[in-house]
Protein backbone atom coordinates (compact mmCIF):
# COMPACT_ATOMS: atom_id res chain seq x y z
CA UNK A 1 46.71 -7.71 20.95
CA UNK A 2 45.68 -11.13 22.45
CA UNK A 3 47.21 -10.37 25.88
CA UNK A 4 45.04 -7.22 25.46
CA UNK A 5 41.83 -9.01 25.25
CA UNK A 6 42.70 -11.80 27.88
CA UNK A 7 43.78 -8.52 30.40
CA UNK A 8 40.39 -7.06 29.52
CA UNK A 9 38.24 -10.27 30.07
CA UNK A 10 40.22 -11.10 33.24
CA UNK A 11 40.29 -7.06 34.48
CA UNK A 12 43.04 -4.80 35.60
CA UNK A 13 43.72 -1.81 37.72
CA UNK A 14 45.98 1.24 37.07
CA UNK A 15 48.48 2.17 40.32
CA UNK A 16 50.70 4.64 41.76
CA UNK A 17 52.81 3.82 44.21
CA UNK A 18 53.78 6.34 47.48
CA UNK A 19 56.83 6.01 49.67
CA UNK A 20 59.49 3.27 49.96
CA UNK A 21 61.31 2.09 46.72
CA UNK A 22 59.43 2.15 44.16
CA UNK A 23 62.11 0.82 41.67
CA UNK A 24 62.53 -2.09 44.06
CA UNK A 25 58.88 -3.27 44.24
CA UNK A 26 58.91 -3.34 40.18
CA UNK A 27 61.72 -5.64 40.07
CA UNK A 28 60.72 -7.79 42.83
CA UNK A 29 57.05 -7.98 41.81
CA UNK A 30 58.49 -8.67 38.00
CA UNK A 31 60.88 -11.86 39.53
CA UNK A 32 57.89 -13.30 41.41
CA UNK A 33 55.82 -14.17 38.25
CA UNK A 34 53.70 -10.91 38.42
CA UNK A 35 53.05 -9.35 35.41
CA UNK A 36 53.06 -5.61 35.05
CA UNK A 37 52.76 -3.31 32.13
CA UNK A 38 52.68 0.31 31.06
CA UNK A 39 55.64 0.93 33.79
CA UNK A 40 56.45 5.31 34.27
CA UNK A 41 57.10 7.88 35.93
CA UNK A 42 54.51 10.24 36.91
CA UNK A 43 55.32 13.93 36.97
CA UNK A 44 54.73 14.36 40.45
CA UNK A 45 57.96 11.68 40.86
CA UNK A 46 55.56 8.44 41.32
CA UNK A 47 55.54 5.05 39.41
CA UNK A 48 52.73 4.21 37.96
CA UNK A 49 51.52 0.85 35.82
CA UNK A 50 48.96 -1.06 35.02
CA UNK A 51 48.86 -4.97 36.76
CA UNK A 52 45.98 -7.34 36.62
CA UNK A 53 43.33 -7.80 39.50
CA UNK A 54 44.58 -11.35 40.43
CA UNK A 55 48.43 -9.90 40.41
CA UNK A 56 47.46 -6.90 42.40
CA UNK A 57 46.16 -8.89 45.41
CA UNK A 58 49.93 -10.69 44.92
CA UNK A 59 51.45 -7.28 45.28
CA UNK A 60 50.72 -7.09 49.11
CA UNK A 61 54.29 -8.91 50.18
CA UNK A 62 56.43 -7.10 48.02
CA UNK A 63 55.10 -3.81 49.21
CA UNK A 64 55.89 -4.47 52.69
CA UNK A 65 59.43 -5.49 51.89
CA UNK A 66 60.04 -2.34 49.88
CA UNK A 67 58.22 -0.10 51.99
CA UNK A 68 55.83 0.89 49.63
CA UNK A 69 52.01 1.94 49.66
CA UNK A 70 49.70 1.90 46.54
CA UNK A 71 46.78 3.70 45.45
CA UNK A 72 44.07 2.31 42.50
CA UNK A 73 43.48 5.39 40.08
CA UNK A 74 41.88 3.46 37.44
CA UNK A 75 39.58 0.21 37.16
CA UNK A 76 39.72 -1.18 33.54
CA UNK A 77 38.55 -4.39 31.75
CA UNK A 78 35.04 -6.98 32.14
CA UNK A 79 34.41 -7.33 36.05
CA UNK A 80 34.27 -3.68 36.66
CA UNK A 81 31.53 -3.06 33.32
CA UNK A 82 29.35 -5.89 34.91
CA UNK A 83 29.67 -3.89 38.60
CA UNK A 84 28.38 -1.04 36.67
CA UNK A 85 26.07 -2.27 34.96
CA UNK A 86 24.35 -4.03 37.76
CA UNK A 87 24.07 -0.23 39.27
CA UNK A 88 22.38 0.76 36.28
CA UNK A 89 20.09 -2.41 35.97
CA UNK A 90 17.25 0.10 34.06
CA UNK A 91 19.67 0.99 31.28
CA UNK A 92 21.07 -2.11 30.83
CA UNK A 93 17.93 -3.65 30.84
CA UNK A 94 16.64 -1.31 28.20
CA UNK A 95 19.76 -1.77 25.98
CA UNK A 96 18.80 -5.68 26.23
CA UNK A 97 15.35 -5.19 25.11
CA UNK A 98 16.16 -2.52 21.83
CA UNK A 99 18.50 -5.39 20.79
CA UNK A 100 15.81 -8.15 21.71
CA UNK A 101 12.86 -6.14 19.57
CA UNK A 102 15.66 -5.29 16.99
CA UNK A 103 16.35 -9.49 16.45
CA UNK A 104 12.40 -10.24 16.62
CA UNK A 105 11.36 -7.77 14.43
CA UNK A 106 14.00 -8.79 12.03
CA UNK A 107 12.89 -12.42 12.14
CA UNK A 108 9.07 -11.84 11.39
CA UNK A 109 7.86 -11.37 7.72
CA UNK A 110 6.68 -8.23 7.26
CA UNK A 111 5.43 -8.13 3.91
CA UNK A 112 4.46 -10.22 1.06
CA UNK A 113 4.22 -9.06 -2.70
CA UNK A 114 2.62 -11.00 -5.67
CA UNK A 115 3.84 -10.10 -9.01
CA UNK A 116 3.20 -11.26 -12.37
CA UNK A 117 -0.70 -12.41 -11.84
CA UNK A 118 -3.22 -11.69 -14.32
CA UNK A 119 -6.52 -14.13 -14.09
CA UNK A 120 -5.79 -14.72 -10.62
CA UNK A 121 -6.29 -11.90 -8.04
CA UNK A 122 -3.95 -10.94 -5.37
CA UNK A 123 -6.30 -12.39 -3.00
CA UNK A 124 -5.84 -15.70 -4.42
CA UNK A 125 -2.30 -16.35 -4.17
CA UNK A 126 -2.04 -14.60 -0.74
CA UNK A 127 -4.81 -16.97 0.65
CA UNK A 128 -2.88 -20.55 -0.64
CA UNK A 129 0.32 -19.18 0.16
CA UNK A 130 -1.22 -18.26 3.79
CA UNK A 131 -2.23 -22.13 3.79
CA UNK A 132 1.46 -22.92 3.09
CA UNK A 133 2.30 -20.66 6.04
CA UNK A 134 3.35 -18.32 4.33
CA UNK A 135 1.83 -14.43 5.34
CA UNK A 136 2.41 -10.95 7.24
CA UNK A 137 3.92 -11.28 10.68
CA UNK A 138 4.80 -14.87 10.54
CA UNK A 139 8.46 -15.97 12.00
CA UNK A 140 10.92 -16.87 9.28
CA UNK A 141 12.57 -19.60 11.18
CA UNK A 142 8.98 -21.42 10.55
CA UNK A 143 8.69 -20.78 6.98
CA UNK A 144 9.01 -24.26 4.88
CA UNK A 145 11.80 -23.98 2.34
CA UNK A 146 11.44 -21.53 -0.87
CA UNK A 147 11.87 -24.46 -3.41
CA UNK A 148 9.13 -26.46 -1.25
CA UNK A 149 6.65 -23.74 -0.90
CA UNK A 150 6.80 -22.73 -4.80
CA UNK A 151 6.04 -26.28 -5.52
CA UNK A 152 3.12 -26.06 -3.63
CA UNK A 153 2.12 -23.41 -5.12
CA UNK A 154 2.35 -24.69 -8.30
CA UNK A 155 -0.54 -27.03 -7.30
CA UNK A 156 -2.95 -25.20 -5.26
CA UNK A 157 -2.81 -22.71 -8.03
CA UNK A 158 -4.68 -23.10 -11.21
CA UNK A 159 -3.68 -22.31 -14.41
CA UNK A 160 0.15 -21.90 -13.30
CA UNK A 161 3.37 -23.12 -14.23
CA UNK A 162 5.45 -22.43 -12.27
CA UNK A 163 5.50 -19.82 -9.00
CA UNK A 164 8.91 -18.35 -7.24
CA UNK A 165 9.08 -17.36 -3.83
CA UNK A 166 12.28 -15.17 -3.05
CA UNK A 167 13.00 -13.72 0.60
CA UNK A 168 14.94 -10.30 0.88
CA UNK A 169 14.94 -9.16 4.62
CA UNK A 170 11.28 -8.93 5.94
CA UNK A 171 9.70 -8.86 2.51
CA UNK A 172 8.51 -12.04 0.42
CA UNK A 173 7.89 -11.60 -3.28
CA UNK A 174 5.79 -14.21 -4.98
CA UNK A 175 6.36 -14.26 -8.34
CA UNK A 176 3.33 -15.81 -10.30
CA UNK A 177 3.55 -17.54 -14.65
CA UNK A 178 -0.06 -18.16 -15.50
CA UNK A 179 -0.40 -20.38 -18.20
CA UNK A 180 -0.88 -18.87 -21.84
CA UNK A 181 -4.10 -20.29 -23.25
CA UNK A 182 -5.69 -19.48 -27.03
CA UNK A 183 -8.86 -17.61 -26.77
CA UNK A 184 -11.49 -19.42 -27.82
CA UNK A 185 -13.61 -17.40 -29.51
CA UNK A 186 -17.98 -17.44 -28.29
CA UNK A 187 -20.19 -19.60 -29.98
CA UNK A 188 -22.35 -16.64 -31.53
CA UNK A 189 -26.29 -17.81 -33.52
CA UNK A 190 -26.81 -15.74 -36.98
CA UNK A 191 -27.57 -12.46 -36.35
CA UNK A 192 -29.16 -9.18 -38.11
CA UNK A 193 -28.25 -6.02 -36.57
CA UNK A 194 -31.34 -3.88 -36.65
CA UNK A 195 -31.73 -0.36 -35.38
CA UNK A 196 -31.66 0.21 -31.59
CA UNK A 197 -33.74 3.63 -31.80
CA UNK A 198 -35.13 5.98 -34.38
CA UNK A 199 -32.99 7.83 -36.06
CA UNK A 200 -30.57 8.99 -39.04
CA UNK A 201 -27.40 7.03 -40.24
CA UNK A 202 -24.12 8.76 -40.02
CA UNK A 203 -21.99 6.03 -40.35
CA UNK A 204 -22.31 2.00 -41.33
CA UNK A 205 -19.48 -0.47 -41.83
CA UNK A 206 -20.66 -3.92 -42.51
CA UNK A 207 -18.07 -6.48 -41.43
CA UNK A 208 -20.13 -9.94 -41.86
CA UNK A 209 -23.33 -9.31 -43.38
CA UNK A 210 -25.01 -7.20 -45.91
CA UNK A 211 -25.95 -3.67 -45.21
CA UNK A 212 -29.06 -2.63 -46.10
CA UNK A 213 -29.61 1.12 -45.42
CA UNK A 214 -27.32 3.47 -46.83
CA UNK A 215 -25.76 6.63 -45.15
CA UNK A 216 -28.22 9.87 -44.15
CA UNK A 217 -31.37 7.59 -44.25
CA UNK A 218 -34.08 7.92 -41.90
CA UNK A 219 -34.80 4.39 -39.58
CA UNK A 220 -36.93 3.06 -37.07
CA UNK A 221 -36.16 1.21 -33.99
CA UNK A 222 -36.06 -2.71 -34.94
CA UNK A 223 -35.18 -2.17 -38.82
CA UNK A 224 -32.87 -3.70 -39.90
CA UNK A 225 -29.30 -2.37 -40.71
CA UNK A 226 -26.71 -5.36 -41.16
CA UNK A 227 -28.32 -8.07 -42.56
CA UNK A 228 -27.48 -11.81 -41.79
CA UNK A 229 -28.86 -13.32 -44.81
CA UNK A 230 -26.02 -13.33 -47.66
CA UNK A 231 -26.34 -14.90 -50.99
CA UNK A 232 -28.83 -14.88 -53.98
CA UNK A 233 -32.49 -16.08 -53.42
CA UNK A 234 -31.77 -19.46 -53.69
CA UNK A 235 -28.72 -20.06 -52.22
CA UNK A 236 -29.18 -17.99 -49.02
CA UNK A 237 -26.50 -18.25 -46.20
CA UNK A 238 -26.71 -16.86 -42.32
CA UNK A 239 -24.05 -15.62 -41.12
CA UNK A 240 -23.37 -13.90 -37.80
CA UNK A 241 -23.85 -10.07 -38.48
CA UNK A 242 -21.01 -7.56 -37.67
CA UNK A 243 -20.22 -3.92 -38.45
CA UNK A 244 -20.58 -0.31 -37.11
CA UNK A 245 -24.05 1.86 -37.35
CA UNK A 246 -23.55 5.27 -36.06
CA UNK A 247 -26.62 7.64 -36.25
CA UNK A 248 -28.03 10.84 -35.35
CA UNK A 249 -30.83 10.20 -31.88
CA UNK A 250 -33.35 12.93 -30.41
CA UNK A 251 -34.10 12.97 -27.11
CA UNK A 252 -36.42 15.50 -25.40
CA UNK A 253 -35.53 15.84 -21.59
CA UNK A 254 -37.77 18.05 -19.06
CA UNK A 255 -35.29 19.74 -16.48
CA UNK A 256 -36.20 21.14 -12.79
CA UNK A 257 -33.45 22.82 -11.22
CA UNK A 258 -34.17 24.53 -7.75
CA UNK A 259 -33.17 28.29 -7.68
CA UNK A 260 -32.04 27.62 -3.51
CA UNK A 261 -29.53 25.07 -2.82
CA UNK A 262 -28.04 23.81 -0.06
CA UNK A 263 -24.42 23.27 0.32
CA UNK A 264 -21.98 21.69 2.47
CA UNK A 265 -19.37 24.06 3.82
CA UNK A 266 -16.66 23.61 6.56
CA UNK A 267 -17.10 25.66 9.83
CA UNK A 268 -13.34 25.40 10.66
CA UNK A 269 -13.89 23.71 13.68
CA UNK A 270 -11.66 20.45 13.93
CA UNK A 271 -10.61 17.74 16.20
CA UNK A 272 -7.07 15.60 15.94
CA UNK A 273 -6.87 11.87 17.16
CA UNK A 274 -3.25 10.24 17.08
CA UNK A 275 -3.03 6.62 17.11
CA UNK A 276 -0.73 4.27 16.97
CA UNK A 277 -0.46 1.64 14.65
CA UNK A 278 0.63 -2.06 14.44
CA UNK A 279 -0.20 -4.44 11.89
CA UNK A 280 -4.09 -4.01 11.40
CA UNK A 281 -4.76 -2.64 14.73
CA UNK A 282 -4.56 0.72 15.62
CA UNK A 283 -4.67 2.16 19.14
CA UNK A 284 -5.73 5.72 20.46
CA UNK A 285 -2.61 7.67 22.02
CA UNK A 286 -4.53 11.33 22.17
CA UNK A 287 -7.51 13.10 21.17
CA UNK A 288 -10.29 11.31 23.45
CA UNK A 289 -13.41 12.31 24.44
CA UNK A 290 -16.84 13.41 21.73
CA UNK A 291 -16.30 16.30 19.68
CA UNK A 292 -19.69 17.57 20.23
CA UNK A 293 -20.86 18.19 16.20
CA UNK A 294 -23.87 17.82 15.11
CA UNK A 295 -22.51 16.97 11.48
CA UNK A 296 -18.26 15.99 10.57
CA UNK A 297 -16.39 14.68 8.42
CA UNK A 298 -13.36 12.64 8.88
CA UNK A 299 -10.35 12.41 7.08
CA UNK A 300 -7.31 9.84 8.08
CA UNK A 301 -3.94 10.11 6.78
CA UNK A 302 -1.72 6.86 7.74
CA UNK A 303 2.26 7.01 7.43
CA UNK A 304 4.65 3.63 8.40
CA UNK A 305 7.72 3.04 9.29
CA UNK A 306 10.07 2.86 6.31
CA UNK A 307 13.79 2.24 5.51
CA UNK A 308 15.05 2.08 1.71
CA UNK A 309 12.64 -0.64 0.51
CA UNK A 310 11.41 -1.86 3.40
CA UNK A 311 7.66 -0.48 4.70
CA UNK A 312 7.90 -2.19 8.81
CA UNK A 313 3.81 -2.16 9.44
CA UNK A 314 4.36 -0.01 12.31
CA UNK A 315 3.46 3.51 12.40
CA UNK A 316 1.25 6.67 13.19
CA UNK A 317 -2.31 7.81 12.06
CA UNK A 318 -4.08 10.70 12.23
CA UNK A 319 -7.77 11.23 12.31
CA UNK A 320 -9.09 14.38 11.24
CA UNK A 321 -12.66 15.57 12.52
CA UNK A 322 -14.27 18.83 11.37
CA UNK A 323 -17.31 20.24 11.56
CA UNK A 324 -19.48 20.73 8.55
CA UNK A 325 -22.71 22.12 8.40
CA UNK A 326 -25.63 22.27 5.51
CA UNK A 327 -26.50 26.04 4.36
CA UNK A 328 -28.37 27.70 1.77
CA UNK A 329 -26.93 28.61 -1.62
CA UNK A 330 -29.52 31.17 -3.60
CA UNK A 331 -28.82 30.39 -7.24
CA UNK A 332 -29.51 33.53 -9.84
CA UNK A 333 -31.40 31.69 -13.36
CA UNK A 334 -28.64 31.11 -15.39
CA UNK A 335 -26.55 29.49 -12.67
CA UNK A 336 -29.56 27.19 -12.14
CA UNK A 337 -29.91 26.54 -16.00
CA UNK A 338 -26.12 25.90 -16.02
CA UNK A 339 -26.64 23.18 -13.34
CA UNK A 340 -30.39 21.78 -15.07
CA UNK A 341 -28.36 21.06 -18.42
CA UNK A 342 -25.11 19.25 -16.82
CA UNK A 343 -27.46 16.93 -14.96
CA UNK A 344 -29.79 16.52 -18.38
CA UNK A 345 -26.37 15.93 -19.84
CA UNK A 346 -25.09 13.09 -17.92
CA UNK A 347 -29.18 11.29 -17.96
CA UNK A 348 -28.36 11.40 -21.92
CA UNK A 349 -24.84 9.94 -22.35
CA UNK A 350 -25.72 6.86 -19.70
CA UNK A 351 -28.69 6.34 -21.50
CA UNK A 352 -27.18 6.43 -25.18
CA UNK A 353 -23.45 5.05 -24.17
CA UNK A 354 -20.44 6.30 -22.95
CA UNK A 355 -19.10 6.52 -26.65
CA UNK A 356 -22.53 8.82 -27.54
CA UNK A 357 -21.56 12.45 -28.23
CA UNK A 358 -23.79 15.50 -27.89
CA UNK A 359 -24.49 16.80 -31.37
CA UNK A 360 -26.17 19.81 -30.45
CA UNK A 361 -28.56 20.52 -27.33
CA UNK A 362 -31.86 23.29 -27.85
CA UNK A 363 -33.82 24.37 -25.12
CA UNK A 364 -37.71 24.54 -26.39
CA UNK A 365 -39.27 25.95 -23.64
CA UNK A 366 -38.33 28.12 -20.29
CA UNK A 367 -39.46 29.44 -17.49
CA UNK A 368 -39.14 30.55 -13.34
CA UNK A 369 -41.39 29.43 -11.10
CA UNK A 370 -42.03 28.81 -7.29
CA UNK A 371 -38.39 28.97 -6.74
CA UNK A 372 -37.49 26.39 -9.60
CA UNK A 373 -36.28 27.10 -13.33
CA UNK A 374 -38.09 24.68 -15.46
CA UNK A 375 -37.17 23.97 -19.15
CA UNK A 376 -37.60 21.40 -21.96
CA UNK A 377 -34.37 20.62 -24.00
CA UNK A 378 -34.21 18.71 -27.13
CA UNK A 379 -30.53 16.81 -27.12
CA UNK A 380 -29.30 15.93 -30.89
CA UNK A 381 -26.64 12.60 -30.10
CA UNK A 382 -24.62 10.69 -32.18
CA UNK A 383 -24.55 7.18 -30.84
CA UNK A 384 -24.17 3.70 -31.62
CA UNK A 385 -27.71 2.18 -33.52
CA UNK A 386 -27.16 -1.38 -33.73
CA UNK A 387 -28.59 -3.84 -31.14
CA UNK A 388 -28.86 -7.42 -32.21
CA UNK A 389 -31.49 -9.72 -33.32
CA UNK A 390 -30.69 -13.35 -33.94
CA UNK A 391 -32.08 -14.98 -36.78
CA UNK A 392 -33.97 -17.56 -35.33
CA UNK A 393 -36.30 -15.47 -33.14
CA UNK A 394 -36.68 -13.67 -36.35
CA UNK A 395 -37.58 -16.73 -38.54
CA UNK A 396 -40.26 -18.25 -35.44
CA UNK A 397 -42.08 -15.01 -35.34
């Protein structure tokens, strides 16, 4: 097998020999040192084998002694690949670069992960470990040891103890402990809970405090609700006021809702722009030149490059323009009551709180005119009541 390789690396040539005696040159060429292999007989009746190129330019006195001419059928081993492949500088030259891009991209980082962070954003830990040298398309041959860089880490990072860095491939993961800290509850004043609006209590759960309305009576905005004042008469305590008021809130909305529209609709014209992508930076391969519409929309769809877990930030994206245009929608009077009330809807839950729900809605007045519907709804919500009023503004007015 060894003789194989060294034949290869030095190069060889396959033979046949014409005229003379064949049998004659073989032993001759065999006692003067040369070395020949795969030795037969051809079926046409000629010897064939295989000698090396330095041993075949040794052949020329034995062939005159036996008489004997010889013709090269085959051209094996190292010297003849590089003849070839200086014919066919192009391809060689390309199959140098794919292996040269192959070994750079493999040496660059192209991603880097943070785990584990809670208090401190992504951001964060991306921009001190970019400080470190550590980030997206550096060379890993420059990257400071993992131990070393963690370390670091540790101390540009607040509120950490301890931060691992692990390489797989192309992708870093940085792997963040924050430290685990008590809350510490807010320093909070004494407190009544009084009523944030009129209404009608549904519900009240005092926590801390004494409540002093009962369920299904009638309040005012600014009475009280949850007391802060605990005790007898004289031995009074303030305490910070807690617990749930729920109540029943009116709210009379006036709603305008055109009976004409207008809409955006698609005219199914479009334009496509392909571009490629590396790293941030995107450049335009097709699609050039103005579309010509007087209003678009765009819509881009980006896909990488991506083998098993690996996502290489090199890629394609595609740009999407298409024509849109404005037109009129004519509404009949129920569609644009239907459309009035969801938009009186939303004004009443972000006034009264997400958690407010809509009781029961009646519409007091109605009516059609100059191409509008215009109505006056009364909206029955049950919402939180309590706002909070501490007890020393309380005690200085």
């Amino acid at each position: 097998m060894r003789e194989k390789g060294v034949l290869w690396l030095k190069g060889s040539v396959v033979v046949v020999t014409r005229g003379g005696k064949p049998e004659e040159l073989v032993n001759k060429a065999m006692a003067g040192g040369l070395s020949l292999s795969a030795i037969r007989w051809t079926s046409k009746g000629k010897m064939q084998f295989e000698v090396s190129v330095g041993d075949f330019f040794r052949l020329r006195p034995y062939l005159k002694e036996t008489s004997c001419r010889v013709h090269v059928t085959e051209r094996r081993g190292l010297p003849f690949w590089l003849v070839k492949a200086e014919k066919r500088i192009w391809f060689s030259g390309g199959i140098v670069l794919f292996f040269a891009i192959i070994f750079m991209l493999s040496s660059l980082v192209w991603n880097v992960e943070v785990e584990g962070n809670v208090k401190l954003t992504e951001e964060q830990v991306l921009q001190a470990a970019k400080q470190e040298g550590l980030y997206p398309m550096q060379w890993s041959f420059r990257l400071q040891n993992a131990d070393v860089i963690s370390k670091k880490l540790v101390h540009s990072l607040p509120g950490t103890t301890w931060v691992g860095v692990e390489k797989k491939g192309t992708k870093v993961r940085i792997q963040v402990v924050e430290m685990t800290l008590p809350e510490t509850p807010s320093l909070q004043n004494p407190r009544h809970l009084v009523a944030s609006a009129d209404g009608v209590v549904t519900q009240i759960i005092a926590e801390t405090g004494k409540a002093v309305v009962k369920k299904n009576t009638r309040v005012k905005k600014g009475q009280t609700l949850i007391s802060g004042l605990i005790g007898s008469d004289t031995n009074t305590k303030a305490v910070v006021a807690k617990g749930t008021v729920r109540g029943l809130v009116w709210y009379e909305f006036k709603v305008e809702a055109p009976l004409v529209q207008q809409v955006k609709v698609y005219t199914g014209e479009k334009k496509t722009k392909w571009y490629a992508v590396l790293g941030s930076r995107a450049l335009q391969v097709s699609g050039f030149g103005k579309e010509g519409y007087g209003q678009s929309e765009t819509i881009t769809h980006e896909e990488r490059i991506s083998w098993r877990n690996w996502t290489l930030p090199i890629g394609r994206m595609k740009e999407t323009v298409m024509e849109t245009e404005l037109q009129e929608r004519t509404l009949t009077e129920e569609e644009a009551k239907s459309v009035g009330l969801l938009q009186a809807k939303a004004d009443v839950i972000e006034k009264a709180g997400r958690d407010a729900v809509i009781v029961e809605e009646i519409v007091l007045h109605e009516e059609a005119d100059n191409g509008k519907v215009y109505m006056k709804v009364l909206f029955e919500v049950d919402q939180s009541l309590v706002t909070e009023l501490p007890l020393v503004q309380m005690q200085g007015d």
